[in-house]
C-alpha atoms as a PDB file:
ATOM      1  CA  UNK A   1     -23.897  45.105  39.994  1.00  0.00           C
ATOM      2  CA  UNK A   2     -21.957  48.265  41.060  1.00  0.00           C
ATOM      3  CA  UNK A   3     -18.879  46.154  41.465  1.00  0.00           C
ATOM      4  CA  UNK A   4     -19.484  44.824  38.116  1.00  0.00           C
ATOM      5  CA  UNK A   5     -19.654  48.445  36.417  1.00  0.00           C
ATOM      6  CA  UNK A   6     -16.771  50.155  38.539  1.00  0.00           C
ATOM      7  CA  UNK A   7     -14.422  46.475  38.513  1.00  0.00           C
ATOM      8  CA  UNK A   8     -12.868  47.383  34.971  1.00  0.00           C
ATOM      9  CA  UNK A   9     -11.975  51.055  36.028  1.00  0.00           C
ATOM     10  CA  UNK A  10      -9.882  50.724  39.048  1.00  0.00           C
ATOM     11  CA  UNK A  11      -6.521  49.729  37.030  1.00  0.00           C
ATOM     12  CA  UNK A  12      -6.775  53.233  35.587  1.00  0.00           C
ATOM     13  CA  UNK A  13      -7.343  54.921  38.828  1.00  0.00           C
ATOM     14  CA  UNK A  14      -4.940  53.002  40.255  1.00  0.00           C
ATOM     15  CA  UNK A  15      -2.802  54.219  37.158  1.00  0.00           C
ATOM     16  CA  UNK A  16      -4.237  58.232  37.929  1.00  0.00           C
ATOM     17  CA  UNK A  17      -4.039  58.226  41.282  1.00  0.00           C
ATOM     18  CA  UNK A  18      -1.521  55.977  42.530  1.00  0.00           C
ATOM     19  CA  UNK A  19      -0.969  55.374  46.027  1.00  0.00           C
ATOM     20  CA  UNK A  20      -3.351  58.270  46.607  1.00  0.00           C
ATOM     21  CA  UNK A  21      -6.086  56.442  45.619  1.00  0.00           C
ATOM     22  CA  UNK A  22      -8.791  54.176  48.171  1.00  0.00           C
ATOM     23  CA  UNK A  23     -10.674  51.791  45.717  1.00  0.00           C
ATOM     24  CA  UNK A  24     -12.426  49.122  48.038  1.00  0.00           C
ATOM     25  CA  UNK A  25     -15.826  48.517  49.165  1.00  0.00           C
ATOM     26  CA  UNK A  26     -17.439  50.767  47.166  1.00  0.00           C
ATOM     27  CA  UNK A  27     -15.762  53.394  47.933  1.00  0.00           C
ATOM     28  CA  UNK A  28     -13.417  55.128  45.789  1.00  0.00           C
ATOM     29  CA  UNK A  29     -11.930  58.669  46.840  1.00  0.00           C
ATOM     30  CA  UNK A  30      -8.165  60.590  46.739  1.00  0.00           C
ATOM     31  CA  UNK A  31      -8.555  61.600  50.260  1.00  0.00           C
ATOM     32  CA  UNK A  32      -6.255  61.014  52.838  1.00  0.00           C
ATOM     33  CA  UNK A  33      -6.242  57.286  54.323  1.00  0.00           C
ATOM     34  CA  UNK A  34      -3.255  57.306  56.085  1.00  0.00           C
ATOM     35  CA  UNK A  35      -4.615  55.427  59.320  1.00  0.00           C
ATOM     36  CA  UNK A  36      -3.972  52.462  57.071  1.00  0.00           C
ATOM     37  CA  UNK A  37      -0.287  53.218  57.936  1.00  0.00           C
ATOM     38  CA  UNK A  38      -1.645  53.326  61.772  1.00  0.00           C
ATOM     39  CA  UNK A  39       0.380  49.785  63.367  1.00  0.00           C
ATOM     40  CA  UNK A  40      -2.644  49.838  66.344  1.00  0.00           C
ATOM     41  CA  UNK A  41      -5.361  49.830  63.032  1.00  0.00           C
ATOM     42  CA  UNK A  42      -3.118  47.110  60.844  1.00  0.00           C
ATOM     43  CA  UNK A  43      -3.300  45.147  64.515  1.00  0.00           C
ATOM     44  CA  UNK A  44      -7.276  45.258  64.933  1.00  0.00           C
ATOM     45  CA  UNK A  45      -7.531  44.727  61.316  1.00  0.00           C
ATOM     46  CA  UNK A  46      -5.551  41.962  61.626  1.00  0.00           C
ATOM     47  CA  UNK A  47      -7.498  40.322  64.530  1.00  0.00           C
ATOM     48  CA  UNK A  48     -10.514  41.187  62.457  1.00  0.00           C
ATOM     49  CA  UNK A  49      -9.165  38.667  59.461  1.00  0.00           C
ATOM     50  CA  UNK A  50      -8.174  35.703  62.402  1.00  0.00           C
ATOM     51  CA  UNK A  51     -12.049  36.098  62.966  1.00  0.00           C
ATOM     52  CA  UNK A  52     -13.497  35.780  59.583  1.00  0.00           C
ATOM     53  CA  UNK A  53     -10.355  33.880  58.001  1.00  0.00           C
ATOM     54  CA  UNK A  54     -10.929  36.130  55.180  1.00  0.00           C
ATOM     55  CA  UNK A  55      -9.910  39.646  53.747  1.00  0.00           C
ATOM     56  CA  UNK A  56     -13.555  41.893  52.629  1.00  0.00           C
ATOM     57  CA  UNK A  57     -10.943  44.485  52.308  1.00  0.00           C
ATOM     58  CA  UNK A  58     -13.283  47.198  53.816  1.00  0.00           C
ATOM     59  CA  UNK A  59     -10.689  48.984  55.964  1.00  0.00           C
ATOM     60  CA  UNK A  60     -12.908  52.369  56.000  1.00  0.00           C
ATOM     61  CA  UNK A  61     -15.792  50.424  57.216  1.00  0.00           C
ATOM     62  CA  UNK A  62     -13.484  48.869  60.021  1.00  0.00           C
ATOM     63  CA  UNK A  63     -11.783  52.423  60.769  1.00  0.00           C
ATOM     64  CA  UNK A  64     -14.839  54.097  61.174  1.00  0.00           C
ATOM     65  CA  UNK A  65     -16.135  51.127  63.680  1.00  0.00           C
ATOM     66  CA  UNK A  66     -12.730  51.217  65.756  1.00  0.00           C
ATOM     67  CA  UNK A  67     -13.226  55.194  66.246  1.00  0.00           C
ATOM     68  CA  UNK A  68     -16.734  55.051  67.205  1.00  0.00           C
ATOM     69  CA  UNK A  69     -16.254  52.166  69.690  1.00  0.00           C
ATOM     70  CA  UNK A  70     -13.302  54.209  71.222  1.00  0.00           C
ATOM     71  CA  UNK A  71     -15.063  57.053  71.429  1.00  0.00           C
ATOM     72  CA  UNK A  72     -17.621  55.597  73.269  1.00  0.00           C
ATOM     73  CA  UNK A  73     -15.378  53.467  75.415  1.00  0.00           C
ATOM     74  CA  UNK A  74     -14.602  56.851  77.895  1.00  0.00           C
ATOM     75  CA  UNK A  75     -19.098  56.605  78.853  1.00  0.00           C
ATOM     76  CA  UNK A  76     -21.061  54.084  81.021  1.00  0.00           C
ATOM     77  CA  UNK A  77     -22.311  51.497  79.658  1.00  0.00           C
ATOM     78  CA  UNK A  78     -22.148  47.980  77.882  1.00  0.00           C
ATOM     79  CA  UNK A  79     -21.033  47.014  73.997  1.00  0.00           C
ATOM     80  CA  UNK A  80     -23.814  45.431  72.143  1.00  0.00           C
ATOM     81  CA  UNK A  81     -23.588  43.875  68.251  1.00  0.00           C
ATOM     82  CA  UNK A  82     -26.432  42.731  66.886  1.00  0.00           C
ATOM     83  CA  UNK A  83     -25.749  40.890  63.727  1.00  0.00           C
ATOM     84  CA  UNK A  84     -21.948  39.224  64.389  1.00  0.00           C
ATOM     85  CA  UNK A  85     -21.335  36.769  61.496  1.00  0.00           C
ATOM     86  CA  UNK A  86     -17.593  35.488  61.905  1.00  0.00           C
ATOM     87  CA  UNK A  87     -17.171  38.309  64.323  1.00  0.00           C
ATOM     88  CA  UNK A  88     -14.897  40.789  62.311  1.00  0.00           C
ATOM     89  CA  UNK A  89     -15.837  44.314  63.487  1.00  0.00           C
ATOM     90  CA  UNK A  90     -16.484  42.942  67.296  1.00  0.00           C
ATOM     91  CA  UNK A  91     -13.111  41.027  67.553  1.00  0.00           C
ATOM     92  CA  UNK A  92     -11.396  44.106  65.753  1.00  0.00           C
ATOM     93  CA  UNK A  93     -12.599  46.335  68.867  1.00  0.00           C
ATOM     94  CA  UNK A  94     -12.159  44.174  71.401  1.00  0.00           C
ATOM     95  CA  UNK A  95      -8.414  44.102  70.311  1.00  0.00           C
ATOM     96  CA  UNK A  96      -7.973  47.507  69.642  1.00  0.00           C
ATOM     97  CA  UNK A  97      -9.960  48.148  73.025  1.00  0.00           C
ATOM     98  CA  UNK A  98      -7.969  45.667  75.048  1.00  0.00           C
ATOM     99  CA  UNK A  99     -11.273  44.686  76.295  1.00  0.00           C
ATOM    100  CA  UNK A 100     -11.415  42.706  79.367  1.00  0.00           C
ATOM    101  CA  UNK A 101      -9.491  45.962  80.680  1.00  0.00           C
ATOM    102  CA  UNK A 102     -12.487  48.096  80.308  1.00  0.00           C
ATOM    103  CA  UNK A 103     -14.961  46.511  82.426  1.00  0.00           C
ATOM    104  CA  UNK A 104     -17.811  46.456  79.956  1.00  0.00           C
ATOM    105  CA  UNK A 105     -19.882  43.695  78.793  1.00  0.00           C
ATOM    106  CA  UNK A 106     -19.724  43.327  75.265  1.00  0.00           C
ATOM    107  CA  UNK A 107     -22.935  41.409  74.106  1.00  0.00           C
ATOM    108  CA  UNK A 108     -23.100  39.382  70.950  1.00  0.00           C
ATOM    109  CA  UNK A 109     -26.430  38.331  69.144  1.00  0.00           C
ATOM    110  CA  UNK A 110     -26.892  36.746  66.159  1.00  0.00           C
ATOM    111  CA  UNK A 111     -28.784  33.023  64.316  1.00  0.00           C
ATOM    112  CA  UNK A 112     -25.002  32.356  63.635  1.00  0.00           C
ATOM    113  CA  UNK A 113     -26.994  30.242  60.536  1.00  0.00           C
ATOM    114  CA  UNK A 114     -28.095  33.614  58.194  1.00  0.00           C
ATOM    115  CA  UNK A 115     -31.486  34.883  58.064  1.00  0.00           C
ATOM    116  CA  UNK A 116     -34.775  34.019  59.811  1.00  0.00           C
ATOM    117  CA  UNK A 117     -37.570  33.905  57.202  1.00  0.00           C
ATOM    118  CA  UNK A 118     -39.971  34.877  60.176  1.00  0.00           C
ATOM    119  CA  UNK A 119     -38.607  38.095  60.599  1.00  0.00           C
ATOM    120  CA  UNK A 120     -37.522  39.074  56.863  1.00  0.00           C
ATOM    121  CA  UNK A 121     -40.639  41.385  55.542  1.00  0.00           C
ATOM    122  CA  UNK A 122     -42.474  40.415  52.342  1.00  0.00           C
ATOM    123  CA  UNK A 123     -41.055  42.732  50.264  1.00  0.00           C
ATOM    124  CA  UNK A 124     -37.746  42.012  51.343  1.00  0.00           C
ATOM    125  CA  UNK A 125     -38.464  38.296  50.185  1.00  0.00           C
ATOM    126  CA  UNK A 126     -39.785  39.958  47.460  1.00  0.00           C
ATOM    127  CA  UNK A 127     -36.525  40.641  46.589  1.00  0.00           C
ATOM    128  CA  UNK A 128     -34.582  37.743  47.091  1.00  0.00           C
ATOM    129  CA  UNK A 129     -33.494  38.361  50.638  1.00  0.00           C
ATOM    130  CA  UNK A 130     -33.480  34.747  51.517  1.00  0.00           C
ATOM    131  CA  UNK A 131     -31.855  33.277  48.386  1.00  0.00           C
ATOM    132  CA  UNK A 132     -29.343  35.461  49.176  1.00  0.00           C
ATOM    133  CA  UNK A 133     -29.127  34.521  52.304  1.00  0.00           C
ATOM    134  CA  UNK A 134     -28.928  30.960  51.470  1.00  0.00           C
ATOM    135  CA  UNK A 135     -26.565  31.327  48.639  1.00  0.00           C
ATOM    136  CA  UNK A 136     -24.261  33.684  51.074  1.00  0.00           C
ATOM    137  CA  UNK A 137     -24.508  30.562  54.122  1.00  0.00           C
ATOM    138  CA  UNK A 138     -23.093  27.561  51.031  1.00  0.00           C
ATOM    139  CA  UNK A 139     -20.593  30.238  49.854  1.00  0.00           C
ATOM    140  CA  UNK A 140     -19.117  30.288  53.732  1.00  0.00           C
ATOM    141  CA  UNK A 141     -19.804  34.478  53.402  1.00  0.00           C
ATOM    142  CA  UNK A 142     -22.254  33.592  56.092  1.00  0.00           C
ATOM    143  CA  UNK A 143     -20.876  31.479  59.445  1.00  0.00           C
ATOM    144  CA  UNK A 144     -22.973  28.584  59.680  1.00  0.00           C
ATOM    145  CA  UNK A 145     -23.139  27.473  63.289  1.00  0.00           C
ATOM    146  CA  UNK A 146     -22.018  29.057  66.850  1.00  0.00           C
ATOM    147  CA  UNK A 147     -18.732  26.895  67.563  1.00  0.00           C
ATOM    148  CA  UNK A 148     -16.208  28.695  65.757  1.00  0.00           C
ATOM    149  CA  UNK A 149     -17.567  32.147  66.888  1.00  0.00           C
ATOM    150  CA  UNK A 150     -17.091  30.748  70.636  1.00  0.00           C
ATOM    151  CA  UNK A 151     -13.815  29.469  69.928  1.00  0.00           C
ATOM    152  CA  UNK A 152     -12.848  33.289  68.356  1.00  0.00           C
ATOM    153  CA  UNK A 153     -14.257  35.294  71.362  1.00  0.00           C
ATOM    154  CA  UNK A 154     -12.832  32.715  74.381  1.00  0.00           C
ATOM    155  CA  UNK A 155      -9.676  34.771  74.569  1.00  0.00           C
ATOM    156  CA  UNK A 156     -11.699  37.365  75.951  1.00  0.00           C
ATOM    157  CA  UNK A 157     -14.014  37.057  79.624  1.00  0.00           C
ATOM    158  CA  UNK A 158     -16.461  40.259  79.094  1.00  0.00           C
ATOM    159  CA  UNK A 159     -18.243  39.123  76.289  1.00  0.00           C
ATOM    160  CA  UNK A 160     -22.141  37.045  76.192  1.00  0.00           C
ATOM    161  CA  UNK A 161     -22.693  35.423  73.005  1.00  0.00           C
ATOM    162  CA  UNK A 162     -26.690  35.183  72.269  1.00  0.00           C
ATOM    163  CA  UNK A 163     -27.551  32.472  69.545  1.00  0.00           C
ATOM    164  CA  UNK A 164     -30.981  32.997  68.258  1.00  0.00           C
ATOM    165  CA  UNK A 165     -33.444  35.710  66.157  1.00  0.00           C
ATOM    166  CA  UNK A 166     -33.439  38.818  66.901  1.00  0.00           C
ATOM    167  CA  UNK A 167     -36.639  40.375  68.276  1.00  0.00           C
ATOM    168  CA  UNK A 168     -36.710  37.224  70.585  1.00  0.00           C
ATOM    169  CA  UNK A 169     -33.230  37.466  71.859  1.00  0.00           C
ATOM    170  CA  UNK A 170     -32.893  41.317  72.689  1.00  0.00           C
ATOM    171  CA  UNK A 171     -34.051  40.899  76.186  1.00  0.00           C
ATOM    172  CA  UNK A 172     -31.443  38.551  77.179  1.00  0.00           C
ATOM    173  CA  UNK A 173     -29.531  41.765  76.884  1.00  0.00           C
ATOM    174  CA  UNK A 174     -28.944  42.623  80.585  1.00  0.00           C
ATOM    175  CA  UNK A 175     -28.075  45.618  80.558  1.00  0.00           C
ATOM    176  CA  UNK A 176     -29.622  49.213  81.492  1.00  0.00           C
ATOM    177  CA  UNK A 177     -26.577  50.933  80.238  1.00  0.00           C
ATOM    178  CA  UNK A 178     -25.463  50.763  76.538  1.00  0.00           C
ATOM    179  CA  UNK A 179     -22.385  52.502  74.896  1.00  0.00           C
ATOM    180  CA  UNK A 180     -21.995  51.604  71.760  1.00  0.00           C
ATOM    181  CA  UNK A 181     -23.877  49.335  69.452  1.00  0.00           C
ATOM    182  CA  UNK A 182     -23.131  47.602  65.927  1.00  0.00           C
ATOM    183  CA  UNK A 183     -25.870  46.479  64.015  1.00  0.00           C
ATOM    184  CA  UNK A 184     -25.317  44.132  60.514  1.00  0.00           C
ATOM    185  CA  UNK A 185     -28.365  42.190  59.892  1.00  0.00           C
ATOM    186  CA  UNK A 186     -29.347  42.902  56.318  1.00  0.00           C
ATOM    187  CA  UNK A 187     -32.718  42.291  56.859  1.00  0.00           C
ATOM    188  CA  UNK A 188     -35.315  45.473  57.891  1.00  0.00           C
ATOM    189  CA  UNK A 189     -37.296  43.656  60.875  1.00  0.00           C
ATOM    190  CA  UNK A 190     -34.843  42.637  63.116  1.00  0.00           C
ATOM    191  CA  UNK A 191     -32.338  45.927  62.675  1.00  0.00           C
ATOM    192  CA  UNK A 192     -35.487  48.361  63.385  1.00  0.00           C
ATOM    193  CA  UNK A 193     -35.897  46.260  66.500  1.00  0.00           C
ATOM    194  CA  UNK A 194     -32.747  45.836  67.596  1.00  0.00           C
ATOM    195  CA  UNK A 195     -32.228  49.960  67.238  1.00  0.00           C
ATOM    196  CA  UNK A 196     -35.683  50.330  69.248  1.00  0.00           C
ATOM    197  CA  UNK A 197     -34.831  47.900  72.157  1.00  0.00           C
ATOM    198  CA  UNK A 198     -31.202  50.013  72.604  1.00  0.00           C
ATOM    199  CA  UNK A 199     -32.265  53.703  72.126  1.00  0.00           C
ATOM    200  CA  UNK A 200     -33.857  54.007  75.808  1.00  0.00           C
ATOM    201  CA  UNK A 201     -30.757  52.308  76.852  1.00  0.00           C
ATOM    202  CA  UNK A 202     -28.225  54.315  74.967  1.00  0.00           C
ATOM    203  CA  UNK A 203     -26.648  56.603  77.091  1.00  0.00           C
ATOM    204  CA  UNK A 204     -25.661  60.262  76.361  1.00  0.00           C
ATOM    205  CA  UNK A 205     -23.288  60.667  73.769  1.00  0.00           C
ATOM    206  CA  UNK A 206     -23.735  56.747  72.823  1.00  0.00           C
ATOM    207  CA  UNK A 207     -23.815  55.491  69.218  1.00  0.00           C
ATOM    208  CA  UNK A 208     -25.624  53.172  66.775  1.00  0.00           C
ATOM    209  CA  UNK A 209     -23.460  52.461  64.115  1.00  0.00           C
ATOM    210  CA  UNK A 210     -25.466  50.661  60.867  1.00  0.00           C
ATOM    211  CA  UNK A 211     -23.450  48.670  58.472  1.00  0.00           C
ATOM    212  CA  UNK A 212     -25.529  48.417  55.427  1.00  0.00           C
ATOM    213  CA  UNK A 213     -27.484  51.967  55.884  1.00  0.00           C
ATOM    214  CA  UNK A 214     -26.514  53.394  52.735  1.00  0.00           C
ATOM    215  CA  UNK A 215     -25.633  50.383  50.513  1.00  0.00           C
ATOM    216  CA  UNK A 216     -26.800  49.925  46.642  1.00  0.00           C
ATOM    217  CA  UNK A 217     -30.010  47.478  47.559  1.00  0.00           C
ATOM    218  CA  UNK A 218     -30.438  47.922  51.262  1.00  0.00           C
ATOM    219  CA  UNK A 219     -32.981  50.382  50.917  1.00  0.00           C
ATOM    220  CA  UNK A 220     -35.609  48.841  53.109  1.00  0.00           C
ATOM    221  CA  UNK A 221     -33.398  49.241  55.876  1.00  0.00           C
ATOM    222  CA  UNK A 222     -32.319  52.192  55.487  1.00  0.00           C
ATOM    223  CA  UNK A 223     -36.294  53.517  55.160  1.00  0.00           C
ATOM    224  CA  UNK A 224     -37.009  51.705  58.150  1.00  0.00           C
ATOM    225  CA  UNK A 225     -34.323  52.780  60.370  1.00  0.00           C
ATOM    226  CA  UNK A 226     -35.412  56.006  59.254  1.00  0.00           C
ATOM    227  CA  UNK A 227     -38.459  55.924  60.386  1.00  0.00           C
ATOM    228  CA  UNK A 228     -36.802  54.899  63.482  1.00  0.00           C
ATOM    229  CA  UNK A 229     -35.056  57.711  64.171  1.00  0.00           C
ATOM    230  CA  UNK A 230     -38.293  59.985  63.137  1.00  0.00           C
ATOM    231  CA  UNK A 231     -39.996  58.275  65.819  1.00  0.00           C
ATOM    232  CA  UNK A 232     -37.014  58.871  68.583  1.00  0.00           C
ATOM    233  CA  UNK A 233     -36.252  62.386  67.459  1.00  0.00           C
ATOM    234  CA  UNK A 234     -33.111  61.994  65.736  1.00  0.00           C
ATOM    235  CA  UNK A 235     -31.303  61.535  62.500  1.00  0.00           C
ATOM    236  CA  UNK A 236     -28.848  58.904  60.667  1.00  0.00           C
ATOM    237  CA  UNK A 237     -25.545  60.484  59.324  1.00  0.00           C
ATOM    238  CA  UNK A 238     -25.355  58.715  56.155  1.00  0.00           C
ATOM    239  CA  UNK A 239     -21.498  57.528  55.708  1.00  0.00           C
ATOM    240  CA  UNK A 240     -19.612  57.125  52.187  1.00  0.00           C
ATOM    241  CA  UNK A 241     -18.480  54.099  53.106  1.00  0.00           C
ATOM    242  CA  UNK A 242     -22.306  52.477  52.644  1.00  0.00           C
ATOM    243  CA  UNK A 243     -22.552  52.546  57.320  1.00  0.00           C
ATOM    244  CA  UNK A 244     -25.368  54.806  59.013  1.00  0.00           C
ATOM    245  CA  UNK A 245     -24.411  56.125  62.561  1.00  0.00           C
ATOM    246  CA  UNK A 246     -26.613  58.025  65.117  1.00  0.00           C
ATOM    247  CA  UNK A 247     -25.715  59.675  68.173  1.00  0.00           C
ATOM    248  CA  UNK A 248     -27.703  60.099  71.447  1.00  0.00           C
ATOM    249  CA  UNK A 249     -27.295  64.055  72.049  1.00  0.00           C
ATOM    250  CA  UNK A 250     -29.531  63.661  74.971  1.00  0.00           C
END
């Protein structure tokens, strides 16, 4: 819908603006985006695309997942993403990371065949959560079986692809230690979970970074994630580029 509205504006910021202007992914601003320029970025974001085999042009969203995951690659601890579709944001880290080189596990759960009705909460079928999901799985926006995804990651050794719903998976999760975690379900349940099962094992100064948090019609996540961090004594730093991200202060 908001693509819809904004969609016949952005030749006339293009026009205002020029190259000042970022106008992708809901996001439209003047501020400086420079790290576009950045050849290491255009490289993960590249290896990003080889994943999915598509462009969502949401540089931002990838940005802001490459410095969060570097940030956290100087602590203890493991990668987790919960929620890896084609693999995008994962394979755009474990490039930028050069991961096999940092001795962490990077752990990678997901159906790989869209949503689980057992998990998706009545309201969220309510609202068409699984005829989206559907629709999203014939259009190829979802990745329909585990093969390809295997085939993407098997340049790299550190990595444990999980296949199968999250709550039932998380425990195949072996680690104590957690670093840095990525979670892009689009369904309340499983994310709330997900964030529950990692926040004992996040270590100080680790980070959950939510990819739908503050998008148009993901508001069931974001309430429940909320209530989430209510529960553990923290907060969610709503992003403008639609992601949520918590830090572990303690």
């Amino acid at each position: 819908m908001l693509k819809t509205i904004f969609r016949p504006l952005l030749p006339l910021l293009h026009k205002l603006t020029g190259r000042f202007a970022y106008v992708q992914d809901g996001l439209v601003t003047v501020h400086n985006h420079e790290f576009m320029q950045d050849a290491a970025f255009q490289a993960a974001y590249r290896r990003g695309l080889q994943a999915s085999g598509k462009d969502y042009y949401w540089h931002w969203r990838v940005y802001v997942g490459l410095w969060a995951a570097s940030v956290c690659a100087a602590l203890d601890g493991d990668y987790v993403e919960c929620g890896v579709n084609y693999g995008f944001m994962s394979s755009a880290i474990m490039y930028h990371l050069d991961w096999d080189r940092t001795g962490k596990m990077f752990y990678l759960l997901d159906t790989f065949k869209g949503l689980d009705s057992r998990f998706v909460s009545n309201e969220e079928k309510q609202i068409g959560a699984l005829n989206t999901s559907q629709q999203r799985l014939k259009a190829s926006f979802y990745v329909s079986g585990v093969d390809a995804v295997r085939r993407n990651f098997s340049e790299w050794q550190h990595v444990r692809i999980i296949e199968g719903a999250i709550p039932e998976t998380l425990e195949q999760i072996e680690s104590k230690q957690i670093a840095f975690a990525h979670i892009d379900m689009n369904n309340s349940p499983p994310e709330v979970a997900a964030a529950e099962f990692i926040w004992p094992r996040l270590v100080r100064g680790g980070m959950i970074l939510l990819d739908d948090y503050a998008f148009y019609g993901y508001r069931l996540q974001k309430l429940g994630i909320d209530e989430f961090a209510r529960r553990a004594g923290t907060s969610v730093l709503s992003l403008p580029t639609g992601q949520g991200l918590i830090i572990k202060a303690s």
